[in-house]
C-alpha atoms as a PDB file:
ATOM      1  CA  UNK A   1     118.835 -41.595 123.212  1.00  0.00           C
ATOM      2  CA  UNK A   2     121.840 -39.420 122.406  1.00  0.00           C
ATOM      3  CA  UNK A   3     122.273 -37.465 119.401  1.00  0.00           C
ATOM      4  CA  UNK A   4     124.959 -39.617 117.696  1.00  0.00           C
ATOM      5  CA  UNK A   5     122.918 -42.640 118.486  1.00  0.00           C
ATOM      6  CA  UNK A   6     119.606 -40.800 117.064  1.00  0.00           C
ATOM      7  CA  UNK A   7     121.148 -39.988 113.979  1.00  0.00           C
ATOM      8  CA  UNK A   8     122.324 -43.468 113.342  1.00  0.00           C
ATOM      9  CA  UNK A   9     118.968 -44.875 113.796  1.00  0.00           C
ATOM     10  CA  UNK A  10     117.627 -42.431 111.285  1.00  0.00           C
ATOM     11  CA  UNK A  11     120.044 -43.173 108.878  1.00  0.00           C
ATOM     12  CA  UNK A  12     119.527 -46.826 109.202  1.00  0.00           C
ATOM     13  CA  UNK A  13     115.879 -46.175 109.556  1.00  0.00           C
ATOM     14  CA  UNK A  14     115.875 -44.002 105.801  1.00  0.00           C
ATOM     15  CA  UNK A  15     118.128 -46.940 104.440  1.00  0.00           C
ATOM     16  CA  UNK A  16     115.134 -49.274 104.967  1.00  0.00           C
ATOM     17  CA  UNK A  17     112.635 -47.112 103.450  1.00  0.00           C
ATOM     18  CA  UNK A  18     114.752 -46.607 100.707  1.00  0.00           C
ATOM     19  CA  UNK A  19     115.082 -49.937  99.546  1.00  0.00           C
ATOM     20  CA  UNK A  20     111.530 -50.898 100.538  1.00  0.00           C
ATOM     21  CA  UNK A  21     110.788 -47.950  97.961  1.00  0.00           C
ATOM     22  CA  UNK A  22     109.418 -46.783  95.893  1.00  0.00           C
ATOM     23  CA  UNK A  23     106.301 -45.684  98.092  1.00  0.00           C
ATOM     24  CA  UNK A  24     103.231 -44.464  97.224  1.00  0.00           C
ATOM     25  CA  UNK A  25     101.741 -43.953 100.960  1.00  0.00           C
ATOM     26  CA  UNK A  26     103.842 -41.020 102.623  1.00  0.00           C
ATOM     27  CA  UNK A  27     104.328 -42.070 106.382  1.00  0.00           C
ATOM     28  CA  UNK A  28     106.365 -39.964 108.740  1.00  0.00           C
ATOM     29  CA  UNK A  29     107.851 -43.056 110.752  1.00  0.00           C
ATOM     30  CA  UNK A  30     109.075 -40.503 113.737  1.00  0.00           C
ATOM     31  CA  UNK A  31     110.328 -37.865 111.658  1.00  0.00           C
ATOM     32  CA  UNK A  32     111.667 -40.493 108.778  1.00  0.00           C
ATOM     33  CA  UNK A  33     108.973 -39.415 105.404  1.00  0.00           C
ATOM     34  CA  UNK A  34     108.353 -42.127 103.165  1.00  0.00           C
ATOM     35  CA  UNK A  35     107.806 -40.720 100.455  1.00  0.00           C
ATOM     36  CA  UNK A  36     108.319 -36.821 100.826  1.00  0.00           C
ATOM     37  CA  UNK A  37     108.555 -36.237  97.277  1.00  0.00           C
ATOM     38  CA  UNK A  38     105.205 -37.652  95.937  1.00  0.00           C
ATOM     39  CA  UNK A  39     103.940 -36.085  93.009  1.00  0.00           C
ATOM     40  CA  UNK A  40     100.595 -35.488  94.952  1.00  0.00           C
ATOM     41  CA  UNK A  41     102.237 -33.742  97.784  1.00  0.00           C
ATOM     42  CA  UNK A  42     101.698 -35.063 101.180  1.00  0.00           C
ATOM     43  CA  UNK A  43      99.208 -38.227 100.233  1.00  0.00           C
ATOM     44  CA  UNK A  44      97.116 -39.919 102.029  1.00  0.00           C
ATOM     45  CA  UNK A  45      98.016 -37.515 104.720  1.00  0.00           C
ATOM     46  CA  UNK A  46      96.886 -34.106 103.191  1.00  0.00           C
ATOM     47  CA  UNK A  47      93.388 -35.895 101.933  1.00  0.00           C
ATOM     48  CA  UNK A  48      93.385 -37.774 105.337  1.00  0.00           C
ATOM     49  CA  UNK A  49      93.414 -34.834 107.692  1.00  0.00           C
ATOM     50  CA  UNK A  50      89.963 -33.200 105.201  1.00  0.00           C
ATOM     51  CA  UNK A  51      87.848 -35.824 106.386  1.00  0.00           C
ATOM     52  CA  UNK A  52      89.104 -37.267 109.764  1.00  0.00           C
ATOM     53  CA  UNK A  53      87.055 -35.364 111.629  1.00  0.00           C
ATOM     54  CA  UNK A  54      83.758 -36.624 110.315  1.00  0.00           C
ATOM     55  CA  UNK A  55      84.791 -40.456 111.347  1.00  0.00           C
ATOM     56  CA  UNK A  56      84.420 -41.725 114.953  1.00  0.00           C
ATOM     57  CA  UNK A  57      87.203 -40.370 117.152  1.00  0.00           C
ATOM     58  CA  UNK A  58      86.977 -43.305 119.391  1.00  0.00           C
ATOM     59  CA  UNK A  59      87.244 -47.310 117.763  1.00  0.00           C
ATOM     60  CA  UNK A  60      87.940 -48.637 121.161  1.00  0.00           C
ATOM     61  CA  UNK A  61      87.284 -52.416 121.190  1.00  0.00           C
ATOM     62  CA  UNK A  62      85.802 -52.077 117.485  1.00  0.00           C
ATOM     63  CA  UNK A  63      87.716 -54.032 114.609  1.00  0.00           C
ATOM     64  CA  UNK A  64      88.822 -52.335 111.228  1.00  0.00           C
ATOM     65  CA  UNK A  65      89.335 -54.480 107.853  1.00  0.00           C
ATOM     66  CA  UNK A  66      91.622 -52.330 105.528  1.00  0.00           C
ATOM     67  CA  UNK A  67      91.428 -53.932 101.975  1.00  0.00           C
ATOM     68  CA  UNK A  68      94.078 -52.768  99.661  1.00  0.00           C
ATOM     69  CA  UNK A  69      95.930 -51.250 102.561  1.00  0.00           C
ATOM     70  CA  UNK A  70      99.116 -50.616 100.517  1.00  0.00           C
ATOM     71  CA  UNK A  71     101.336 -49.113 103.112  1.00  0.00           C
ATOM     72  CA  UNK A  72      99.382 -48.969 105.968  1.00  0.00           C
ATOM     73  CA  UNK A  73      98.440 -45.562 106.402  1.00  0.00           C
ATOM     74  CA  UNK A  74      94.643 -45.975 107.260  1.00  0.00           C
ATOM     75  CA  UNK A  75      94.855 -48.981 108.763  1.00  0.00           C
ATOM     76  CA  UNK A  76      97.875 -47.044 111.058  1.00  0.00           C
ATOM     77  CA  UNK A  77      95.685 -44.229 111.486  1.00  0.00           C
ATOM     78  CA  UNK A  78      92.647 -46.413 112.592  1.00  0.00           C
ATOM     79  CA  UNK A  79      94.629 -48.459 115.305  1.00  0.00           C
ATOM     80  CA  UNK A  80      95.718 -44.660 116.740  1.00  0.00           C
ATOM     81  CA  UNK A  81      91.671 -44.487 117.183  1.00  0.00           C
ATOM     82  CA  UNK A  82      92.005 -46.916 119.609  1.00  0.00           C
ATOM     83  CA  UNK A  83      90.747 -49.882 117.338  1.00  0.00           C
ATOM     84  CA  UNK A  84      91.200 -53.090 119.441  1.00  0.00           C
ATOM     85  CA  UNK A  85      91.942 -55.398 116.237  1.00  0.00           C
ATOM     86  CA  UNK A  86      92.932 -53.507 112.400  1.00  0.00           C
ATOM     87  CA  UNK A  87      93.897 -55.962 109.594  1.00  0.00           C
ATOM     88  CA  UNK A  88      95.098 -55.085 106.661  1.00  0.00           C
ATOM     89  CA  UNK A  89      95.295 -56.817 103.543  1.00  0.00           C
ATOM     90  CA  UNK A  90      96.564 -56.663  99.908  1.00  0.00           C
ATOM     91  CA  UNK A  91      97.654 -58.965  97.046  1.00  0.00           C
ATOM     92  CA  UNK A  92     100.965 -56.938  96.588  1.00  0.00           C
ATOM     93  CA  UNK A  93     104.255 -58.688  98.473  1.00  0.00           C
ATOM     94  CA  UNK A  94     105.691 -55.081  98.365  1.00  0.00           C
ATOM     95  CA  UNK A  95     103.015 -53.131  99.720  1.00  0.00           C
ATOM     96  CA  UNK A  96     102.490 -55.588 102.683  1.00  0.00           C
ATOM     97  CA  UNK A  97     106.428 -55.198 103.045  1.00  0.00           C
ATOM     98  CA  UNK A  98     106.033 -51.772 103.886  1.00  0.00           C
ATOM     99  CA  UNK A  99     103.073 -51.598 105.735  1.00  0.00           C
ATOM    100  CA  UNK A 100     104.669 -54.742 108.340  1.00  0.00           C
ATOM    101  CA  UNK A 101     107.579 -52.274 108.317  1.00  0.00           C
ATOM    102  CA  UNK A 102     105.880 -48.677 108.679  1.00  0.00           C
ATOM    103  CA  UNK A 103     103.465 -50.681 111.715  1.00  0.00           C
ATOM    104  CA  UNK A 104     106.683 -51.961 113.732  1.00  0.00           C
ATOM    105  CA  UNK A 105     108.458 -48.655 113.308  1.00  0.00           C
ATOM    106  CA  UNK A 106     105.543 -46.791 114.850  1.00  0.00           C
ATOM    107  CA  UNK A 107     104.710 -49.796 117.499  1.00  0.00           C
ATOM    108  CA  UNK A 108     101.582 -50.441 116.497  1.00  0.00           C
ATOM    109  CA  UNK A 109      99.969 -53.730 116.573  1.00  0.00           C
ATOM    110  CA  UNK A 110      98.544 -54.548 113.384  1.00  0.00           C
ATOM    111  CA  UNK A 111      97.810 -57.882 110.884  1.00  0.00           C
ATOM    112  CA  UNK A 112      98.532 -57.736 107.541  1.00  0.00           C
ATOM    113  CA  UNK A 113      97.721 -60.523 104.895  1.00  0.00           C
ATOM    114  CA  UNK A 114      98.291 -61.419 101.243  1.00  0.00           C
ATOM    115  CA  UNK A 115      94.432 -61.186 100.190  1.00  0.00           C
ATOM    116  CA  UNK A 116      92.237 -60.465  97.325  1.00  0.00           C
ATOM    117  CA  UNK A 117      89.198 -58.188  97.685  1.00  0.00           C
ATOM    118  CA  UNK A 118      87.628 -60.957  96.121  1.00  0.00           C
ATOM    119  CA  UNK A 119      88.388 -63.798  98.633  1.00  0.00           C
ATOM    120  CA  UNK A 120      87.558 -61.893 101.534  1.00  0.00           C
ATOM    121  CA  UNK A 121      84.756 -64.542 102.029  1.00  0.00           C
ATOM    122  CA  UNK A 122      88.067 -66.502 103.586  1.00  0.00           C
ATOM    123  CA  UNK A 123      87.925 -64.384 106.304  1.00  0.00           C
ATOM    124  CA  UNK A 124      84.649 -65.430 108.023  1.00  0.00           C
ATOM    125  CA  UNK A 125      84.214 -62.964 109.816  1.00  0.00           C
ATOM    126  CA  UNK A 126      82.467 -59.300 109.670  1.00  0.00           C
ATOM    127  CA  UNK A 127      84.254 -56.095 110.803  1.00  0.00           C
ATOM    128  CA  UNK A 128      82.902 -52.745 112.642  1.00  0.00           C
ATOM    129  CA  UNK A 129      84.256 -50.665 109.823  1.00  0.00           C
ATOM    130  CA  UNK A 130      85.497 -51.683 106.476  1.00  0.00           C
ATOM    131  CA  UNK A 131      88.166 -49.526 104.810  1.00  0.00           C
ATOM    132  CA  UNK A 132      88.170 -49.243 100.823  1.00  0.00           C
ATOM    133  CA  UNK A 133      89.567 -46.315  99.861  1.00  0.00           C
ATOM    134  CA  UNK A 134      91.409 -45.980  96.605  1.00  0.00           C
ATOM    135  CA  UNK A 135      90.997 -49.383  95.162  1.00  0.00           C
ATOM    136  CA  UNK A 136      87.812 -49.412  93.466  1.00  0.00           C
ATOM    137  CA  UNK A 137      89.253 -48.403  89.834  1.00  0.00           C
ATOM    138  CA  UNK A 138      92.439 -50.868  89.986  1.00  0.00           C
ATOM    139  CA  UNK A 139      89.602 -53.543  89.746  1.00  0.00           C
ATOM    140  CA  UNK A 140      88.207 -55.697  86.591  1.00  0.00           C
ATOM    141  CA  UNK A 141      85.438 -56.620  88.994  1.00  0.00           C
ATOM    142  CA  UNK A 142      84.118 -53.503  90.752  1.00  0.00           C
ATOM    143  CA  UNK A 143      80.954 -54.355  91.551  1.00  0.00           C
ATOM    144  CA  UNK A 144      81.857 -57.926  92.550  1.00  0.00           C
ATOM    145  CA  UNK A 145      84.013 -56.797  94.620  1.00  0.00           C
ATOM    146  CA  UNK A 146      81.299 -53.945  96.776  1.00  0.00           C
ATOM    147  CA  UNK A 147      79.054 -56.884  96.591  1.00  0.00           C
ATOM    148  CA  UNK A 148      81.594 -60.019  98.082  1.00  0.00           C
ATOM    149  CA  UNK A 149      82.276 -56.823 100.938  1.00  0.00           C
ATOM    150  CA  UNK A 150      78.746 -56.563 101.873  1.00  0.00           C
ATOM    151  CA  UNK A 151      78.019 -59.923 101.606  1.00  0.00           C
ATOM    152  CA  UNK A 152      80.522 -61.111 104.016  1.00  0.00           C
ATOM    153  CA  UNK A 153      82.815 -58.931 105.727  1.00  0.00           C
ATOM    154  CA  UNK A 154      80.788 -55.042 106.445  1.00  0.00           C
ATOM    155  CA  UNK A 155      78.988 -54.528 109.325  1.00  0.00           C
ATOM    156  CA  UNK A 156      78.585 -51.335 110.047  1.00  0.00           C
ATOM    157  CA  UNK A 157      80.312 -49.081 108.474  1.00  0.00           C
ATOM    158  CA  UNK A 158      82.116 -48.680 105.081  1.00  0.00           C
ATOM    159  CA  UNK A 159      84.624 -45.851 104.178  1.00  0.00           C
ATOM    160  CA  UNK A 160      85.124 -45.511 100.643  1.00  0.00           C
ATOM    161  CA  UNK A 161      86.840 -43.574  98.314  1.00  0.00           C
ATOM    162  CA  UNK A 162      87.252 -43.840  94.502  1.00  0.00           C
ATOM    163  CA  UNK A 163      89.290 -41.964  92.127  1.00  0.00           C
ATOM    164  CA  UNK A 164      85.828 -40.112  89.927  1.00  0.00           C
ATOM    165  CA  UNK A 165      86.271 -38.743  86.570  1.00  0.00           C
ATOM    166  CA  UNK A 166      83.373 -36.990  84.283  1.00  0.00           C
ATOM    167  CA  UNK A 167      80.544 -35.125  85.243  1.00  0.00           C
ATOM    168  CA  UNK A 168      80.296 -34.123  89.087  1.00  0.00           C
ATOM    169  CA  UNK A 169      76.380 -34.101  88.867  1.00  0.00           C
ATOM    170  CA  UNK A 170      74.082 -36.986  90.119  1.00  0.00           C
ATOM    171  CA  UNK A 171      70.537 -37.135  88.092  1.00  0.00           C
ATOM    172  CA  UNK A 172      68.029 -38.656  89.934  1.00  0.00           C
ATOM    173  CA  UNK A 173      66.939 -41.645  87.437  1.00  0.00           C
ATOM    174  CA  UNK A 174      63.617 -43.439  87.237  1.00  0.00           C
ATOM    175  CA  UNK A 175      63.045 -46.442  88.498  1.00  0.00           C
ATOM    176  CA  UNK A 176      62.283 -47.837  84.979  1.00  0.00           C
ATOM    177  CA  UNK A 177      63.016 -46.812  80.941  1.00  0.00           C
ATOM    178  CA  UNK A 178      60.800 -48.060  78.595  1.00  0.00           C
ATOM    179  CA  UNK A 179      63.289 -49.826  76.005  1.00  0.00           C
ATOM    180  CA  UNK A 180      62.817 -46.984  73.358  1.00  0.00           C
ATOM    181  CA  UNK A 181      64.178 -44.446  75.855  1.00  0.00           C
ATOM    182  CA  UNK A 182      67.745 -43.595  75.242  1.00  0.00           C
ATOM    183  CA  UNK A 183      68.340 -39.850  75.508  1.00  0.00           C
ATOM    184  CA  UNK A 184      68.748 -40.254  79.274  1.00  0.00           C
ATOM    185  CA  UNK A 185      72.150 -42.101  78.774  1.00  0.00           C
ATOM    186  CA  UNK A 186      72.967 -38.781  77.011  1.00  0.00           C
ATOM    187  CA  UNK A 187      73.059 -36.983  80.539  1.00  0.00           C
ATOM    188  CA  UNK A 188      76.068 -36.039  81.971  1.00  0.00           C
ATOM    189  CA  UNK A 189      74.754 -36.563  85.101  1.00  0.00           C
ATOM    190  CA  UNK A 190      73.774 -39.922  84.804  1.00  0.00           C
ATOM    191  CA  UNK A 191      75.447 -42.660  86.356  1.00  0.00           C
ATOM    192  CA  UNK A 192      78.663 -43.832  84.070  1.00  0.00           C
ATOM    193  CA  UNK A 193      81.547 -45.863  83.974  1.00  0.00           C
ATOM    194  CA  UNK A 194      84.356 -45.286  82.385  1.00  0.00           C
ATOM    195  CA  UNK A 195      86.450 -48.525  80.550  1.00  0.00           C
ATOM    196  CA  UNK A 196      90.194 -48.014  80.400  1.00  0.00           C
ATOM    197  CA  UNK A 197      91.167 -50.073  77.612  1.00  0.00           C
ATOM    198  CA  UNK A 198      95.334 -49.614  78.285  1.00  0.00           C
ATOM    199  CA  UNK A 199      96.346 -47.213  80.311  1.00  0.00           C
ATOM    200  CA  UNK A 200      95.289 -43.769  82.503  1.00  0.00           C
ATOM    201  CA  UNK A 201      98.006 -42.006  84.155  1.00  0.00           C
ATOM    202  CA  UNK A 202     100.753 -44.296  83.178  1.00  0.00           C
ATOM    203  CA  UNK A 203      99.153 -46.894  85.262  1.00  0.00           C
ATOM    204  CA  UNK A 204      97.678 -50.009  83.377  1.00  0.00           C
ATOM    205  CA  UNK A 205      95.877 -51.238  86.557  1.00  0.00           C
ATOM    206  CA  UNK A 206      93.470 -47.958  86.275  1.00  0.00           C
ATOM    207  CA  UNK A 207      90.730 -50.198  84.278  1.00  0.00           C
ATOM    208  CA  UNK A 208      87.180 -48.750  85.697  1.00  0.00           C
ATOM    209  CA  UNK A 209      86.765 -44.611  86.364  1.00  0.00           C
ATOM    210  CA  UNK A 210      83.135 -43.760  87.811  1.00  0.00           C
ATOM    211  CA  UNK A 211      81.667 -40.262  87.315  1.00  0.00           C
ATOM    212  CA  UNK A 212      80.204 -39.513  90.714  1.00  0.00           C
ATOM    213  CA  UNK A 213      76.645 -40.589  90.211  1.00  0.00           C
ATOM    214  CA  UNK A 214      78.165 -43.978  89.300  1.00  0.00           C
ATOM    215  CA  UNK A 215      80.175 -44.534  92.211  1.00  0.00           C
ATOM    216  CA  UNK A 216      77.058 -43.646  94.587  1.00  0.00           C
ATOM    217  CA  UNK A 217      74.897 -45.902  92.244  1.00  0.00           C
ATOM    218  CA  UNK A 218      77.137 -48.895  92.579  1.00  0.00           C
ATOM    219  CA  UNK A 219      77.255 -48.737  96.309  1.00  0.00           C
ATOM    220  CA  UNK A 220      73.556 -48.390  96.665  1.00  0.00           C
ATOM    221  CA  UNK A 221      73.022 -51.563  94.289  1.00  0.00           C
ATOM    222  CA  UNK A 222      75.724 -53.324  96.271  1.00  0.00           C
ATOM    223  CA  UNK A 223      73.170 -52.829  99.686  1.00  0.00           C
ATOM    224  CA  UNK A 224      74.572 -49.782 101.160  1.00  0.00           C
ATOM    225  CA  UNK A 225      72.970 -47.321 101.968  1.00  0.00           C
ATOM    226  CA  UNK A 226      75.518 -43.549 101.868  1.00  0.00           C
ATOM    227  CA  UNK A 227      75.133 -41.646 105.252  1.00  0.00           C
ATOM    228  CA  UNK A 228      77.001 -38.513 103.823  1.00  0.00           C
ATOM    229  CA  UNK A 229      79.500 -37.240 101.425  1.00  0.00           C
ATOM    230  CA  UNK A 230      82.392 -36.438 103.347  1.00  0.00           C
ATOM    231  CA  UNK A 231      84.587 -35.262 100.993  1.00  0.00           C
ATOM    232  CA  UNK A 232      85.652 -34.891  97.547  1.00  0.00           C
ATOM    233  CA  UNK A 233      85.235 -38.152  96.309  1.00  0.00           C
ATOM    234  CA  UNK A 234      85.117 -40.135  99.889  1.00  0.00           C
ATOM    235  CA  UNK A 235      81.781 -41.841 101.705  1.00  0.00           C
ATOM    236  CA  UNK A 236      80.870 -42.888 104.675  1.00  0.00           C
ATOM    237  CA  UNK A 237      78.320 -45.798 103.690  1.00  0.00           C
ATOM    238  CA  UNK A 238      76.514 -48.084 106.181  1.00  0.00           C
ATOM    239  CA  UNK A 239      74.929 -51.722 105.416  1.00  0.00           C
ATOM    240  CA  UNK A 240      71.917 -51.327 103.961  1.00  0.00           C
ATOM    241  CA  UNK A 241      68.599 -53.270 105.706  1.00  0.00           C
ATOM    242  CA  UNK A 242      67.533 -54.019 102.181  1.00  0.00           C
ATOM    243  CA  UNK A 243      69.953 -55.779 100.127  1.00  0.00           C
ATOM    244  CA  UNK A 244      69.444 -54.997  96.087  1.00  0.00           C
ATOM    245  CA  UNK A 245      69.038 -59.004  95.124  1.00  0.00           C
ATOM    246  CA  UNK A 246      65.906 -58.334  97.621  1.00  0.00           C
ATOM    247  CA  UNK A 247      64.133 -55.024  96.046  1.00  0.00           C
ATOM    248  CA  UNK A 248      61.182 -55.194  94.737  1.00  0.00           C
ATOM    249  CA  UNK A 249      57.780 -53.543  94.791  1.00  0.00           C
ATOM    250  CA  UNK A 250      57.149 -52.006  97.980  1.00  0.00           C
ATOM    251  CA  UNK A 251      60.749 -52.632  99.173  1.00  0.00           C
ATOM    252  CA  UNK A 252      62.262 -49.447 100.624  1.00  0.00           C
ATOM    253  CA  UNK A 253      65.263 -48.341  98.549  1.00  0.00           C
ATOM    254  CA  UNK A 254      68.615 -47.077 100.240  1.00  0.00           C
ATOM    255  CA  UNK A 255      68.491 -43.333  99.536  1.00  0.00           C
ATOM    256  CA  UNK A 256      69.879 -41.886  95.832  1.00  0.00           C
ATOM    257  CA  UNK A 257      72.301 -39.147  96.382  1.00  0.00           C
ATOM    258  CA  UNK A 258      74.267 -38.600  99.949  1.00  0.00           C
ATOM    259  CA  UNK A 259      76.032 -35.256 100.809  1.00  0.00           C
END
């Protein structure tokens, strides 16, 4: 391509992202950003590149379920794994814009649908890796919404990630507390869940905020069982062979804690 006709396709090709904007994934679409100037600096990417290396290098002829996908990026970055099928939904129009748009500008072959986390029963079908990162607090219905994803569409592997606010300490609870026991909800360690009545960080969608030991708790009671902290705030989870509506004396329990 010459240089005159390179610079018009950039131009055309910043035109679109600007009035696809404003983004909130930055995507460099072949030297295009779009969004250079987020307020959290290079994001997903810069958070991205901390914990790549601990997920599989290779997805060949594996499939990849991105729920919330928002612009794309993961569900981009898993098809460059060599993921034979990645789809990608969210219930925001704009967001699914972009994504359809980032995908074709990078030639990558990817599905994206309008979708709830909590119809992904629709689906009927269960994926090789499930990708929730970054969704878990913009829900009414957390738990619901681990426990419709393990019920129907994980099975493997889960990569999640949840904004976590609080205490970064994870106290090992009992099994049981006698009713009169209430000192132990007194610990910062134990597992909480913070309500946001209106809004956190100018964004009314932020309703739920987990402290760490919550967000592990939650997966573990939605039947998976965390194979390691990877990062700050991100999990690599597998499906548990015990679900939690199936514990019970002499059951064995998904392991507390996960580094």
């Amino acid at each position: 391509m010459k240089l005159a006709e390179r610079s018009r396709a950039d131009e055309e090709l910043r035109d679109r992202v600007e009035a696809l904007g404003p983004w909130f994934h930055n995507i460099n679409l072949g030297g295009v950003w779009t969004a250079g100037d987020h307020f959290l600096g290079d994001y997903p990417g810069e958070k991205y590149r901390r914990f790549a290396p601990h997920l599989p290098a290779d997805l060949s002829g594996k499939s990849v379920l991105d729920i919330g996908c928002n612009a794309g990026f993961y569900s981009i970055e898993m098809k460059r794994r060599g993921a034979k099928r990645v789809l990608g939904i969210d219930s925001d129009d704009r967001y699914l814009e972009q994504a359809r748009f980032a995908a074709d500008a990078l030639d990558q072959e990817i599905e994206f649908r309008k979708l709830s986390v909590y119809d992904v029963g629709a689906l009927g079908e269960r994926f090789d890796l499930v990708v929730f990162m970054g969704v878990l607090y913009h829900l009414r219905h957390p738990l619901l919404a681990l426990d419709l994803i393990r019920e129907y569409v994980a099975g493997d592997m889960l990569l999640f990630q949840s904004m976590q606010r609080g205490s970064p300490h994870v106290l090992k609870t009992e099994e049981d507390y006698p009713f009169e026991e209430s000192s132990v909800f007194f610990e910062t360690g134990y597992p909480k869940l913070h309500f946001v009545e209106r809004k956190y960080a100018h964004d009314w969608t932020n309703w739920w905020v987990p402290n760490r030991a919550c967000a592990e708790a939650m997966l573990r009671a939605a039947g998976f069982a965390i194979e390691k902290r990877i990062e700050e705030e991100v999990y690599i989870c597998r499906t548990a062979p015990v679900p939690f509506s199936e514990w019970g004396e002499g059951a064995v329990y998904p392991a507390q804690g996960g580094e």
